[in-house]
PDB file of N, CA and C in Angstrom:
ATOM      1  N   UNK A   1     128.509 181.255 147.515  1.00  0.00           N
ATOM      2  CA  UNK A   1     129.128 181.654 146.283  1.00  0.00           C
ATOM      3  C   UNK A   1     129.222 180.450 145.350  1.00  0.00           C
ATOM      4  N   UNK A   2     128.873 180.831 144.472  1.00  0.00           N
ATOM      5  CA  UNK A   2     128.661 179.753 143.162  1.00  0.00           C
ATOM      6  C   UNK A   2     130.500 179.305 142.593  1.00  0.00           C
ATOM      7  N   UNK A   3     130.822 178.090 142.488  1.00  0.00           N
ATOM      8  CA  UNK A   3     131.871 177.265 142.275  1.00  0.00           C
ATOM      9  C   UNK A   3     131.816 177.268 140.686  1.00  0.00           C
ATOM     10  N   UNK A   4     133.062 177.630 140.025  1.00  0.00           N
ATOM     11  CA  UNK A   4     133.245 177.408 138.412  1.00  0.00           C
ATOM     12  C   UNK A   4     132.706 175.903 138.060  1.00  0.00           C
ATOM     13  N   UNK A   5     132.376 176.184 136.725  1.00  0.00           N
ATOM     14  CA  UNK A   5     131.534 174.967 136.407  1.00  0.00           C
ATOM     15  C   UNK A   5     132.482 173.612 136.194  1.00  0.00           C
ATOM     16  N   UNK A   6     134.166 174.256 135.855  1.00  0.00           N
ATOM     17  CA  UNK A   6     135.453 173.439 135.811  1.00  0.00           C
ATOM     18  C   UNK A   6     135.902 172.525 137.247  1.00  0.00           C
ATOM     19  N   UNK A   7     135.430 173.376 137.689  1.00  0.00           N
ATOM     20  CA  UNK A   7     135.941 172.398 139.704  1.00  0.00           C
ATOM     21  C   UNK A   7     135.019 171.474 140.327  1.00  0.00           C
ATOM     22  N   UNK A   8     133.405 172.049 139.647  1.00  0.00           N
ATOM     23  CA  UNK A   8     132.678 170.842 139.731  1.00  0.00           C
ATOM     24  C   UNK A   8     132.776 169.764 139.292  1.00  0.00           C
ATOM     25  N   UNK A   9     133.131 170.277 137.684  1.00  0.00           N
ATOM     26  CA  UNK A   9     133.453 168.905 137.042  1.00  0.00           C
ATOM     27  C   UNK A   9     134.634 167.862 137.539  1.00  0.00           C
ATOM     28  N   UNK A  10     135.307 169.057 137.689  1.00  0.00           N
ATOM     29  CA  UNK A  10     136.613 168.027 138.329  1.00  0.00           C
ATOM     30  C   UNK A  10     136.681 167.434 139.975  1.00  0.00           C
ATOM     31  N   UNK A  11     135.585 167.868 140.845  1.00  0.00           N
ATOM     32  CA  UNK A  11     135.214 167.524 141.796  1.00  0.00           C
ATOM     33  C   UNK A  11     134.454 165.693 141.579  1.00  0.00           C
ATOM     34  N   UNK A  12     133.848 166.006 140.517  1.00  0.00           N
ATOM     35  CA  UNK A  12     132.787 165.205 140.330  1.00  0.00           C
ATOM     36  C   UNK A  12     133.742 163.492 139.916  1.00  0.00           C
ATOM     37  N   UNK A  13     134.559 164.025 138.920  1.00  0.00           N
ATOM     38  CA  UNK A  13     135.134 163.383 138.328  1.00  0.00           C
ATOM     39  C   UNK A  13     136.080 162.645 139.683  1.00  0.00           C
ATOM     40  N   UNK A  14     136.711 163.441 140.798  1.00  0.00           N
ATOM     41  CA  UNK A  14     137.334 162.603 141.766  1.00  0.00           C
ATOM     42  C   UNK A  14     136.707 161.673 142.448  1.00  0.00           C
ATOM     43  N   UNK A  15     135.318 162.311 142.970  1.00  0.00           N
ATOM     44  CA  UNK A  15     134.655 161.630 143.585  1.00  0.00           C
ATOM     45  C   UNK A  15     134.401 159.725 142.981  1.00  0.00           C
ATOM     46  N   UNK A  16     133.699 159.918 141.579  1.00  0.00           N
ATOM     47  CA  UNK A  16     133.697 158.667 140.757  1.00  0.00           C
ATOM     48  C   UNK A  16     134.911 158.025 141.040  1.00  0.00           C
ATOM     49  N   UNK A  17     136.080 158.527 140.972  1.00  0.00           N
ATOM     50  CA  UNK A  17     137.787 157.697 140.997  1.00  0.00           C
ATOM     51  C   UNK A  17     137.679 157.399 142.140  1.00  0.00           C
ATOM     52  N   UNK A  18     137.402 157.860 143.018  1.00  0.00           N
ATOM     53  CA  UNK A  18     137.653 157.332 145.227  1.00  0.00           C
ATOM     54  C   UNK A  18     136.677 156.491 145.093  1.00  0.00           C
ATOM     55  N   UNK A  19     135.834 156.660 144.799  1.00  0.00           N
ATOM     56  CA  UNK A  19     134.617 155.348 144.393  1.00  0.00           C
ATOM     57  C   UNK A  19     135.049 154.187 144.219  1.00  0.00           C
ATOM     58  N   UNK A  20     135.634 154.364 142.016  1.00  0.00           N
ATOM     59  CA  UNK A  20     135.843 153.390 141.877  1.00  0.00           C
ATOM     60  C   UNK A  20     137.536 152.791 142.774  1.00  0.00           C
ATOM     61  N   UNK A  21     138.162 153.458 143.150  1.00  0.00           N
ATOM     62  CA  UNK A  21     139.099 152.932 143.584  1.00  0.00           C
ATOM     63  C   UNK A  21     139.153 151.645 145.074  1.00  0.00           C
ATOM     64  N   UNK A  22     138.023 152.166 145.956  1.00  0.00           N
ATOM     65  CA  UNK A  22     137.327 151.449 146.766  1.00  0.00           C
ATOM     66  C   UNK A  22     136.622 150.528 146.809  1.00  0.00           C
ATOM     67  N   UNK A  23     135.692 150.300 145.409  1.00  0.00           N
ATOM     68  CA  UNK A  23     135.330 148.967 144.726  1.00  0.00           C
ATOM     69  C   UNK A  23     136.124 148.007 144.530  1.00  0.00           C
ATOM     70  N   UNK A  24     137.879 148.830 143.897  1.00  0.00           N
ATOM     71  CA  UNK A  24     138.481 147.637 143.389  1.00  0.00           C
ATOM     72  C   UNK A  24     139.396 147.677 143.620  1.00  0.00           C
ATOM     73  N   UNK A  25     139.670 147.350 145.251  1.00  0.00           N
ATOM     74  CA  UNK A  25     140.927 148.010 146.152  1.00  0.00           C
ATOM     75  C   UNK A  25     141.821 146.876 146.105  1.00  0.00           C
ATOM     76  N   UNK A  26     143.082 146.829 145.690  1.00  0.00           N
ATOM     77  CA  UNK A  26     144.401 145.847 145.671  1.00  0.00           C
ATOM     78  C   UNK A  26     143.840 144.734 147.179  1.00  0.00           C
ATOM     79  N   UNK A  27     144.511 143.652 146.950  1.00  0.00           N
ATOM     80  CA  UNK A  27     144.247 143.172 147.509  1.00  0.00           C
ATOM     81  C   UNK A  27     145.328 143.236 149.046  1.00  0.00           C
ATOM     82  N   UNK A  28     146.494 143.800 148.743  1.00  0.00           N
ATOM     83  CA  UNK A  28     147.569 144.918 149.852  1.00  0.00           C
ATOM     84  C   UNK A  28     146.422 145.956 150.653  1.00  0.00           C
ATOM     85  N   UNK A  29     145.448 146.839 150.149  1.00  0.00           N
ATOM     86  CA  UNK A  29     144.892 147.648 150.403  1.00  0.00           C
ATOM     87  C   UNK A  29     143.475 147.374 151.172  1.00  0.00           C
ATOM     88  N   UNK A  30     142.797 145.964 150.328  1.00  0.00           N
ATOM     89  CA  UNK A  30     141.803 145.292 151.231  1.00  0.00           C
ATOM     90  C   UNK A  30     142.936 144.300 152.571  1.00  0.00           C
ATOM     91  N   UNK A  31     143.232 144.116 153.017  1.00  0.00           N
ATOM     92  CA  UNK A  31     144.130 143.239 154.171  1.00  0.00           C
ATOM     93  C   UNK A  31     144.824 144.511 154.924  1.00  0.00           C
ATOM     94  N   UNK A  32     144.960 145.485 154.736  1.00  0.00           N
ATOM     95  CA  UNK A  32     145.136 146.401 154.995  1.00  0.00           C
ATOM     96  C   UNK A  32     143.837 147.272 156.547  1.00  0.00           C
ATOM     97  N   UNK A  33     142.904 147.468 155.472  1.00  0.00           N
ATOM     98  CA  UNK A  33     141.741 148.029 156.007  1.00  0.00           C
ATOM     99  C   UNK A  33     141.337 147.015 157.074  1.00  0.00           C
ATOM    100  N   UNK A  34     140.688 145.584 156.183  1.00  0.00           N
ATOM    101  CA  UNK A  34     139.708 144.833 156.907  1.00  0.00           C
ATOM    102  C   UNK A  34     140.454 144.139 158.126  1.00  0.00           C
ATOM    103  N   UNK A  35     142.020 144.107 157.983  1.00  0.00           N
ATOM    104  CA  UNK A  35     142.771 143.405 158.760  1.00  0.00           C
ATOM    105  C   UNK A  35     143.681 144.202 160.244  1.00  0.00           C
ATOM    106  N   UNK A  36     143.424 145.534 160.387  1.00  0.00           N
ATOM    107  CA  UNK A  36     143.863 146.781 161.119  1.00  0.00           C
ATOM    108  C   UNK A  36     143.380 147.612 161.064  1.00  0.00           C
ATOM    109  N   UNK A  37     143.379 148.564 159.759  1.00  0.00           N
ATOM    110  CA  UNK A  37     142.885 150.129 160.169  1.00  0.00           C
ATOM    111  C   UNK A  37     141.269 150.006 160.174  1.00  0.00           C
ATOM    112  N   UNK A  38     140.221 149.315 159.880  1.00  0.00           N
ATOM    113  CA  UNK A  38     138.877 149.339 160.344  1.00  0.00           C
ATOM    114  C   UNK A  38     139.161 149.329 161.849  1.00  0.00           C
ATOM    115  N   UNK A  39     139.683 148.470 162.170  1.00  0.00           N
ATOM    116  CA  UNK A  39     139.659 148.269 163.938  1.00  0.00           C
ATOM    117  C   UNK A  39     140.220 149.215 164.707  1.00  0.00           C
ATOM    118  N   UNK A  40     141.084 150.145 164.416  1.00  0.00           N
ATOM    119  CA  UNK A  40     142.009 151.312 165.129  1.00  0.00           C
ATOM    120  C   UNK A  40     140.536 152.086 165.994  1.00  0.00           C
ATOM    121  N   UNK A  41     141.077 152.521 167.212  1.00  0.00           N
ATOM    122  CA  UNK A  41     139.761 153.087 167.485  1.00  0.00           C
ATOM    123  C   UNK A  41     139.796 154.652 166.931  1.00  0.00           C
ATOM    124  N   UNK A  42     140.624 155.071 166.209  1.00  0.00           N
ATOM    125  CA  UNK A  42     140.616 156.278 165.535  1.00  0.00           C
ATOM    126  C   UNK A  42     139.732 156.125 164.229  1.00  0.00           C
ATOM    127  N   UNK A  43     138.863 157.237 164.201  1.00  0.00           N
ATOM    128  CA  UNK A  43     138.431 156.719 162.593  1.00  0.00           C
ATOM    129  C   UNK A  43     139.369 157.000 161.208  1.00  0.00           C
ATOM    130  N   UNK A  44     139.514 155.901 159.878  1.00  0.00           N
ATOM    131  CA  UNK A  44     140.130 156.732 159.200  1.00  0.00           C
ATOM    132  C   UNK A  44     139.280 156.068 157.799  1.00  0.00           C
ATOM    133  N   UNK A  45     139.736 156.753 156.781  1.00  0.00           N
ATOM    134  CA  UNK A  45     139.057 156.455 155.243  1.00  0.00           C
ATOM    135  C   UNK A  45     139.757 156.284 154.836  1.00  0.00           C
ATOM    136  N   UNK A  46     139.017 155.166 153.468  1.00  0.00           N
ATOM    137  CA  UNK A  46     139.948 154.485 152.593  1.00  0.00           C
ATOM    138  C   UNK A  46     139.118 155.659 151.203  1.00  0.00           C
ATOM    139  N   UNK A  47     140.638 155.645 150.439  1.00  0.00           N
ATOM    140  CA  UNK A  47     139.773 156.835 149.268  1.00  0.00           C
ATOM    141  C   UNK A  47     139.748 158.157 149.515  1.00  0.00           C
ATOM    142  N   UNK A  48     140.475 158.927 150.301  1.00  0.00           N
ATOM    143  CA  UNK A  48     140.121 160.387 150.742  1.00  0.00           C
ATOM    144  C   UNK A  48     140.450 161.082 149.842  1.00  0.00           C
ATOM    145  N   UNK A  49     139.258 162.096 149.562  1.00  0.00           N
ATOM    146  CA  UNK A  49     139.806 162.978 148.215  1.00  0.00           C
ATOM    147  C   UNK A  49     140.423 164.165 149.433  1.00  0.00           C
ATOM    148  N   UNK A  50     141.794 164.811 149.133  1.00  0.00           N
ATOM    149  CA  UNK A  50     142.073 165.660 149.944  1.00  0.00           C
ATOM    150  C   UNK A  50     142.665 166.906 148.725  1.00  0.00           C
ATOM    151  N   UNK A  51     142.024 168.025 148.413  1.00  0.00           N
ATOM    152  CA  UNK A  51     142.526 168.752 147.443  1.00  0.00           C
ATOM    153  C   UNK A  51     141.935 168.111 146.262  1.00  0.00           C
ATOM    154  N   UNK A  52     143.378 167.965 145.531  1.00  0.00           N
ATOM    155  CA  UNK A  52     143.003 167.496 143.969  1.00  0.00           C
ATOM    156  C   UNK A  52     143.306 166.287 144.097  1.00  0.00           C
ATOM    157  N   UNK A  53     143.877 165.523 144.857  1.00  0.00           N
ATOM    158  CA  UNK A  53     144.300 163.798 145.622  1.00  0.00           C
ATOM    159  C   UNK A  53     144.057 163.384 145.844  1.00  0.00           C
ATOM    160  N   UNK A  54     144.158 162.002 145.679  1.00  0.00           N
ATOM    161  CA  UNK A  54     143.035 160.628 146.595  1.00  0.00           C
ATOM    162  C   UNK A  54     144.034 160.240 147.073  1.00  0.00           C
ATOM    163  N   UNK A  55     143.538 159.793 148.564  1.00  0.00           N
ATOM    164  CA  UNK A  55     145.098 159.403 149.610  1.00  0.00           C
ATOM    165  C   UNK A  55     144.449 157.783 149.462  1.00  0.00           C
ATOM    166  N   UNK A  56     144.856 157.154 150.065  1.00  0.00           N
ATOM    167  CA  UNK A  56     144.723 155.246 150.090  1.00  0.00           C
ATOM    168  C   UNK A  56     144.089 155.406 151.410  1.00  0.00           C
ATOM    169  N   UNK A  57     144.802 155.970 152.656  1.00  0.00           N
ATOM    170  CA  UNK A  57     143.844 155.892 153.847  1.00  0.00           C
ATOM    171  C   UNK A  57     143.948 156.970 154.613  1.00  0.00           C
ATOM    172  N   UNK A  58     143.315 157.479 155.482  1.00  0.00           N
ATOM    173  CA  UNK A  58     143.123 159.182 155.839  1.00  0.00           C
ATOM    174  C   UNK A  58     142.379 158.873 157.492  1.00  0.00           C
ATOM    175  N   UNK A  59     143.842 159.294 158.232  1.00  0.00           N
ATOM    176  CA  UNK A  59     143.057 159.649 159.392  1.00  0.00           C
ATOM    177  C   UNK A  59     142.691 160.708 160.064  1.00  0.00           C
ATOM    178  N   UNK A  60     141.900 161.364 159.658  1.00  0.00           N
ATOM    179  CA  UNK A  60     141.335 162.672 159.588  1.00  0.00           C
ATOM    180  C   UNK A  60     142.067 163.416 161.293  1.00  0.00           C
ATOM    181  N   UNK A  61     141.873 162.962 162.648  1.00  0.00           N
ATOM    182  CA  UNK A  61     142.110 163.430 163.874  1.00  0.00           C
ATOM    183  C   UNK A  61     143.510 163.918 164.039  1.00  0.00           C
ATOM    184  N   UNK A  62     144.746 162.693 163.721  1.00  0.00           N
ATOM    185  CA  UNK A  62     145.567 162.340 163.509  1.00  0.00           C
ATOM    186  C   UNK A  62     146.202 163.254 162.385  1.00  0.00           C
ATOM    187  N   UNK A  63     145.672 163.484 161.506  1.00  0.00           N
ATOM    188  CA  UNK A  63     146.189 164.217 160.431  1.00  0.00           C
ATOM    189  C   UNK A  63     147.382 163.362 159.794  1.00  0.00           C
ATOM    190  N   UNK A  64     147.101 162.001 158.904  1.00  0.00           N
ATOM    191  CA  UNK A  64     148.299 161.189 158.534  1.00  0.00           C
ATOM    192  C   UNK A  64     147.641 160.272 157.414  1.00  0.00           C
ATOM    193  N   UNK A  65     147.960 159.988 156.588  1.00  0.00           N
ATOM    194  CA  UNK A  65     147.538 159.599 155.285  1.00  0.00           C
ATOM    195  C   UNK A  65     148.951 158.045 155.020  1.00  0.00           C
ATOM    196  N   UNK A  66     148.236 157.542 154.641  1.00  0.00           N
ATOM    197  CA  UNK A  66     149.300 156.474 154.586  1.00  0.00           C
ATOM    198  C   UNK A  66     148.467 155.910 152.851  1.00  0.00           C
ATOM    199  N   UNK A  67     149.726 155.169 152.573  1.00  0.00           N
ATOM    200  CA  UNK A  67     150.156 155.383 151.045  1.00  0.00           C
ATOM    201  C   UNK A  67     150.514 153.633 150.882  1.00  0.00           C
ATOM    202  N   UNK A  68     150.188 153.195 150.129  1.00  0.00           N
ATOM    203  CA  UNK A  68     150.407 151.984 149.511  1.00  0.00           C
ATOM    204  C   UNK A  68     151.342 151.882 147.726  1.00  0.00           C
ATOM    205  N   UNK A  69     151.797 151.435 147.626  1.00  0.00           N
ATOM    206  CA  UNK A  69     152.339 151.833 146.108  1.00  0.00           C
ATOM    207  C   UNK A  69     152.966 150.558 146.078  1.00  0.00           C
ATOM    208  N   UNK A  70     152.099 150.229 144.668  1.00  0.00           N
ATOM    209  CA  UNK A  70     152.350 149.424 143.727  1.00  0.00           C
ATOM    210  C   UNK A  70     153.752 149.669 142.813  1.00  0.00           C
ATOM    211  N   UNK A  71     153.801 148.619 141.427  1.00  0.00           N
ATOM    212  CA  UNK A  71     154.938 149.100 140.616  1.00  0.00           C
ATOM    213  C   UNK A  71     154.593 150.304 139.563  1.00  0.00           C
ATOM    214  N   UNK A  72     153.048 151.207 139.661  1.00  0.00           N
ATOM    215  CA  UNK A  72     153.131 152.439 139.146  1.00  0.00           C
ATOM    216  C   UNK A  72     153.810 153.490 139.224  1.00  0.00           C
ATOM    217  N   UNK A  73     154.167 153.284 140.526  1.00  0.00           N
ATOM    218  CA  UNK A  73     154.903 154.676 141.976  1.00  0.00           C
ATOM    219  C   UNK A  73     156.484 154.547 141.447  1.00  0.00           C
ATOM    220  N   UNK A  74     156.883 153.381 140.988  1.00  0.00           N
ATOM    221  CA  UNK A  74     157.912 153.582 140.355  1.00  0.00           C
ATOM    222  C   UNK A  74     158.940 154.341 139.047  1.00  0.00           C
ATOM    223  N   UNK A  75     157.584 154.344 138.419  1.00  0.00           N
ATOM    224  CA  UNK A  75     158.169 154.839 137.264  1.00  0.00           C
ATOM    225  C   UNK A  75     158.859 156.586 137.349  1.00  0.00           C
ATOM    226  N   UNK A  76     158.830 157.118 136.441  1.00  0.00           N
ATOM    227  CA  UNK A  76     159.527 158.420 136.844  1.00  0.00           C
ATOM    228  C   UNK A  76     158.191 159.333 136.978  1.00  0.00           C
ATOM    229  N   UNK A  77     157.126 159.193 135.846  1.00  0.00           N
ATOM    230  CA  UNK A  77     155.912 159.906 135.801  1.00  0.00           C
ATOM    231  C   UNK A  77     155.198 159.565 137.924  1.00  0.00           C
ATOM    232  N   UNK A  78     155.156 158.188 138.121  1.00  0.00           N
ATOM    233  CA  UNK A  78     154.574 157.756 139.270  1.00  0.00           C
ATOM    234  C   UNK A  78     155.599 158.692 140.426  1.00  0.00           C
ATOM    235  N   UNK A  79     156.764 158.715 140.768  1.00  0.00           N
ATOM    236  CA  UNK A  79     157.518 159.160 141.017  1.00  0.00           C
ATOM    237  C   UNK A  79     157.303 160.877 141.437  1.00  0.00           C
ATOM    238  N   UNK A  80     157.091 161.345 140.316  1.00  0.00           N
ATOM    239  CA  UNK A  80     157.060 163.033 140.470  1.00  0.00           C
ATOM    240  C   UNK A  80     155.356 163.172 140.691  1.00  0.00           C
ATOM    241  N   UNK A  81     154.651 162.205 140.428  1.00  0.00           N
ATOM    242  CA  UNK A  81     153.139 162.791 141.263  1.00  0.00           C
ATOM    243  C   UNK A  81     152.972 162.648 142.684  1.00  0.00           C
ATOM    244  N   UNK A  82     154.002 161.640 142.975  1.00  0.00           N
ATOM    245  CA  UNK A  82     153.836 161.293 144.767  1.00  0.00           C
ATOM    246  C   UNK A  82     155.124 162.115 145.424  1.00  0.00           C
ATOM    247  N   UNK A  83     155.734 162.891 144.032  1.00  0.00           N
ATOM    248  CA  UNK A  83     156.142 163.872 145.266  1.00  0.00           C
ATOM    249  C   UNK A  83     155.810 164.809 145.592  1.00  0.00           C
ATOM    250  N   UNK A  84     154.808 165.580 144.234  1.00  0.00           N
ATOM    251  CA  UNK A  84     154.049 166.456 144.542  1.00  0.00           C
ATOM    252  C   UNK A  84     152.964 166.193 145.706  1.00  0.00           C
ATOM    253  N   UNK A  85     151.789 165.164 145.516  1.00  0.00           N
ATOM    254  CA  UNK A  85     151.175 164.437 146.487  1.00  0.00           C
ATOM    255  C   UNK A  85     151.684 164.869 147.859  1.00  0.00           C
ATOM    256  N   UNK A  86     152.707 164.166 147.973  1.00  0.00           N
ATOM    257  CA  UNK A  86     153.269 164.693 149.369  1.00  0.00           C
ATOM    258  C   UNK A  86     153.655 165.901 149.897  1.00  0.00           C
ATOM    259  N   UNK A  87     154.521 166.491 149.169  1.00  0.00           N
ATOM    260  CA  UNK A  87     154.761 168.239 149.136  1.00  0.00           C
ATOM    261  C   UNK A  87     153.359 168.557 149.993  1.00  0.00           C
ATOM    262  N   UNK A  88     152.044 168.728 148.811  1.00  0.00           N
ATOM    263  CA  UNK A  88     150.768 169.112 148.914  1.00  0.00           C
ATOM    264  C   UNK A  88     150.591 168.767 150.389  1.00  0.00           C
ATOM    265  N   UNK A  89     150.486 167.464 151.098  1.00  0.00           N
ATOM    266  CA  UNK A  89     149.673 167.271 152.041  1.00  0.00           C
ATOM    267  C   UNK A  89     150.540 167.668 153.251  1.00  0.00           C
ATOM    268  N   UNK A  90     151.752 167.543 153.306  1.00  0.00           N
ATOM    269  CA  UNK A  90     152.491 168.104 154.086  1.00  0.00           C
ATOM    270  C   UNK A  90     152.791 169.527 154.530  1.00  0.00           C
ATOM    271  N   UNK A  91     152.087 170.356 153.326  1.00  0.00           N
ATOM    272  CA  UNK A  91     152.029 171.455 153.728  1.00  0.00           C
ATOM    273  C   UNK A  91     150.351 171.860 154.016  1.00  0.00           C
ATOM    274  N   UNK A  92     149.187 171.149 154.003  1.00  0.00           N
ATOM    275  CA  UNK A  92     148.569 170.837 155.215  1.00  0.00           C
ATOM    276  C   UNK A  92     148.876 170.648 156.699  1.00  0.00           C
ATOM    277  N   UNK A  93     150.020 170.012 156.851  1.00  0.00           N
ATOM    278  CA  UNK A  93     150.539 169.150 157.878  1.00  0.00           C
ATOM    279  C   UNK A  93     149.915 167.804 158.204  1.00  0.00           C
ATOM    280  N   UNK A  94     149.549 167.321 157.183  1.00  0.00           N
ATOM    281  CA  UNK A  94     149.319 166.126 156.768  1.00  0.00           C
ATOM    282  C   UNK A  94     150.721 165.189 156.663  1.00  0.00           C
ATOM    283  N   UNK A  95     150.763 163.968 157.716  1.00  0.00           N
ATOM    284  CA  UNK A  95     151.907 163.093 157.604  1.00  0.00           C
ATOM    285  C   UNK A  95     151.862 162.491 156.605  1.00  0.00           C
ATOM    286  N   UNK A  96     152.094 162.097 155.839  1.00  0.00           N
ATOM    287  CA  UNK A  96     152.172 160.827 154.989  1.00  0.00           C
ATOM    288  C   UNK A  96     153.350 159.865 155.433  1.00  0.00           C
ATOM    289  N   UNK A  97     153.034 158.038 155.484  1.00  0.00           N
ATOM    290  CA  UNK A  97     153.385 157.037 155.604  1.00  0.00           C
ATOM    291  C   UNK A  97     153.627 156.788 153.970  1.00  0.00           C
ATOM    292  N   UNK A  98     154.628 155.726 153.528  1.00  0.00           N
ATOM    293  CA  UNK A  98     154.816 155.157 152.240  1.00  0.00           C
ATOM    294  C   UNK A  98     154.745 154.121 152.514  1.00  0.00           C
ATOM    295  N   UNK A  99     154.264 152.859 151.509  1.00  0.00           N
ATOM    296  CA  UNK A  99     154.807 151.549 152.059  1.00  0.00           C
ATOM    297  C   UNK A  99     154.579 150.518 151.014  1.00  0.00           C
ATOM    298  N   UNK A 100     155.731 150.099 150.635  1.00  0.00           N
ATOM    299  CA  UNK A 100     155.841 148.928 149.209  1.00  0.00           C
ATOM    300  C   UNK A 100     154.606 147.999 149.545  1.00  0.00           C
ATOM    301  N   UNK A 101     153.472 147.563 148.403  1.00  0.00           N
ATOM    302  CA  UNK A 101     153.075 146.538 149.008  1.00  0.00           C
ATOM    303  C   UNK A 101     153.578 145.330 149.142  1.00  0.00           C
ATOM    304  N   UNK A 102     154.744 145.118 149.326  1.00  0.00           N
ATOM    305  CA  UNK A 102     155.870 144.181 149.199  1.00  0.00           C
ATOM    306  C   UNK A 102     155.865 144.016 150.873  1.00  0.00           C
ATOM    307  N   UNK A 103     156.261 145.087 151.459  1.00  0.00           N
ATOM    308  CA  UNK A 103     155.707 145.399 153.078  1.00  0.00           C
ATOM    309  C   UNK A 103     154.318 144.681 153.531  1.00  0.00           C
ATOM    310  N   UNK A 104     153.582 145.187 152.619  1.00  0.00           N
ATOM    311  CA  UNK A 104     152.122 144.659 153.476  1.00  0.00           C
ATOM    312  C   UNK A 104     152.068 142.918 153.311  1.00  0.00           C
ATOM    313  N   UNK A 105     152.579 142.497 152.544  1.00  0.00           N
ATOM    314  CA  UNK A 105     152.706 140.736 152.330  1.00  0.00           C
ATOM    315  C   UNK A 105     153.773 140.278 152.602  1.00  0.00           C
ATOM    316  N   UNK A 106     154.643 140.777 153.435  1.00  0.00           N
ATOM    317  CA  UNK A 106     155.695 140.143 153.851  1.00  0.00           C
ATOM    318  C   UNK A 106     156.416 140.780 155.266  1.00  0.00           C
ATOM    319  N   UNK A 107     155.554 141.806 155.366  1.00  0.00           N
ATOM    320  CA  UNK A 107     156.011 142.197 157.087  1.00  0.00           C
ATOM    321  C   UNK A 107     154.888 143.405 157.557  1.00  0.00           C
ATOM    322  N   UNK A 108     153.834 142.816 157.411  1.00  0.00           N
ATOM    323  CA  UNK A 108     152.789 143.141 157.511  1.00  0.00           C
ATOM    324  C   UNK A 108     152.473 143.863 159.137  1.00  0.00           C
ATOM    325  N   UNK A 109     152.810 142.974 160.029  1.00  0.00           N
ATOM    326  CA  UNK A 109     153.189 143.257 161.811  1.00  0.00           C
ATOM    327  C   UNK A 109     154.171 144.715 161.459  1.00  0.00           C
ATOM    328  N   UNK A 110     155.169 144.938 160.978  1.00  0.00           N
ATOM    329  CA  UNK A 110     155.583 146.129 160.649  1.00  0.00           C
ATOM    330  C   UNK A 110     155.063 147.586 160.455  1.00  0.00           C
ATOM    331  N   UNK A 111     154.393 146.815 159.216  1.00  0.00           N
ATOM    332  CA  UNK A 111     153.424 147.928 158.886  1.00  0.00           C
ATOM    333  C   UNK A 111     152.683 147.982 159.805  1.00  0.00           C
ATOM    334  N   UNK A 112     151.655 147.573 160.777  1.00  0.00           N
ATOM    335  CA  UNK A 112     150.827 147.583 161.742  1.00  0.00           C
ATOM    336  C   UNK A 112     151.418 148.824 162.249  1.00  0.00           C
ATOM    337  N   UNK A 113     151.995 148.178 163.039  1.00  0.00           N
ATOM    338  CA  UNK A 113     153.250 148.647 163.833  1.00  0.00           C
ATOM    339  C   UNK A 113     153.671 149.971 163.810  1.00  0.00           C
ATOM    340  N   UNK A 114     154.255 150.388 162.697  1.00  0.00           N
ATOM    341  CA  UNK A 114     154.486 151.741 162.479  1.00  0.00           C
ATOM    342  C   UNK A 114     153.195 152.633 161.983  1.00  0.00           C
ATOM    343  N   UNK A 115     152.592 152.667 161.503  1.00  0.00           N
ATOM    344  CA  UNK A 115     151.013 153.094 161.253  1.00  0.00           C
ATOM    345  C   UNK A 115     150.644 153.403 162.751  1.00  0.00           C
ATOM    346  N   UNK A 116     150.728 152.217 163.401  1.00  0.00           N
ATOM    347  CA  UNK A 116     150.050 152.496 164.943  1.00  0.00           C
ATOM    348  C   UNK A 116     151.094 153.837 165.931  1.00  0.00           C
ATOM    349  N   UNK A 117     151.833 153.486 165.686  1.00  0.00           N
ATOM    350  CA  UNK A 117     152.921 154.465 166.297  1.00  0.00           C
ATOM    351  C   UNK A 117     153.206 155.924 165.849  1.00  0.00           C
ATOM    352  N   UNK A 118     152.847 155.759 164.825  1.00  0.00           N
ATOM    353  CA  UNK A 118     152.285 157.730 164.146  1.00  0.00           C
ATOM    354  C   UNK A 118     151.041 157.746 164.563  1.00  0.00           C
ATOM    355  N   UNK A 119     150.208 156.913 164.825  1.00  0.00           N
ATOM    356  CA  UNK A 119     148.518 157.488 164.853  1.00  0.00           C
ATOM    357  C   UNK A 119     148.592 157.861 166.409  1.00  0.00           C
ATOM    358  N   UNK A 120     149.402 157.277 167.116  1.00  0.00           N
ATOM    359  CA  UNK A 120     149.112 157.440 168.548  1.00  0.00           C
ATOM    360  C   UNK A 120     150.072 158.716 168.500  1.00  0.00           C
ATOM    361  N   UNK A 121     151.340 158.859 168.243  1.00  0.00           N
ATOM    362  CA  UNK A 121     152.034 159.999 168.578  1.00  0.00           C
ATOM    363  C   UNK A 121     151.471 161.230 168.060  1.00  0.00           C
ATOM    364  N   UNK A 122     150.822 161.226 167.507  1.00  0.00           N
ATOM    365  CA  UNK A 122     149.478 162.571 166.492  1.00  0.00           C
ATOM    366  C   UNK A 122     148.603 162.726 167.265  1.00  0.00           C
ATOM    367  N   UNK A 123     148.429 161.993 167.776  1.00  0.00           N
ATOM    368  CA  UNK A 123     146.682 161.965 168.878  1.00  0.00           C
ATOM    369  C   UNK A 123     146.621 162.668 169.791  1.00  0.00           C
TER     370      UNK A 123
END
């Protein structure tokens, strides 16, 4: 069955954003990947378009999405998209993790840590 020509576009259009977002990944988000979740023996993605959403990292088996947030997530606009965001994936049954990148540069073993401890209790 043929897809409206509107969902392609807007398909298309996510895809380019998980792209570029992966090109020019925070540097919380590269130390992140290259420094733990590449190595997990679970597979997961950085960039997952899930719905109309791009998650930061996606472990597909596991079903758990973990979230990095900058000082955008703060504002009130940042705020009410990551709660929708979450709503959304949770009623997947998609976990979502949050985590200041304030966390990832300053208690980084933490973050490990708890990331590892949802991926295994999901498994």
């Amino acid at each position: 069955m043929k897809q409206p020509t509107k969902m392609l576009e807007s398909d298309g259009r996510l895809r380019l954003q998980a792209r570029e977002l992966r090109n020019n990944a925070t540097k919380q988000e590269n130390h992140l990947w290259y420094d733990f979740l590449r190595q997990r023996p679970e597979q997961w993605n950085r960039q997952r378009i899930i719905g109309t959403f791009i998650v930061d990292f996606y472990c597909p088996k596991a079903k758990l999405a973990v979230e990095l947030d900058g000082m955008q997530h703060y504002t009130p606009q940042g705020l009410a998209h990551d709660k929708e965001r979450s709503a959304y994936l949770e009623g997947l049954g998609i976990k979502v993790l949050r985590f200041k990148n304030q966390e990832v540069d300053g208690a980084f073993y933490l973050v490990r840590k708890r990331i590892a401890e949802e991926a295994d209790a999901r498994l």
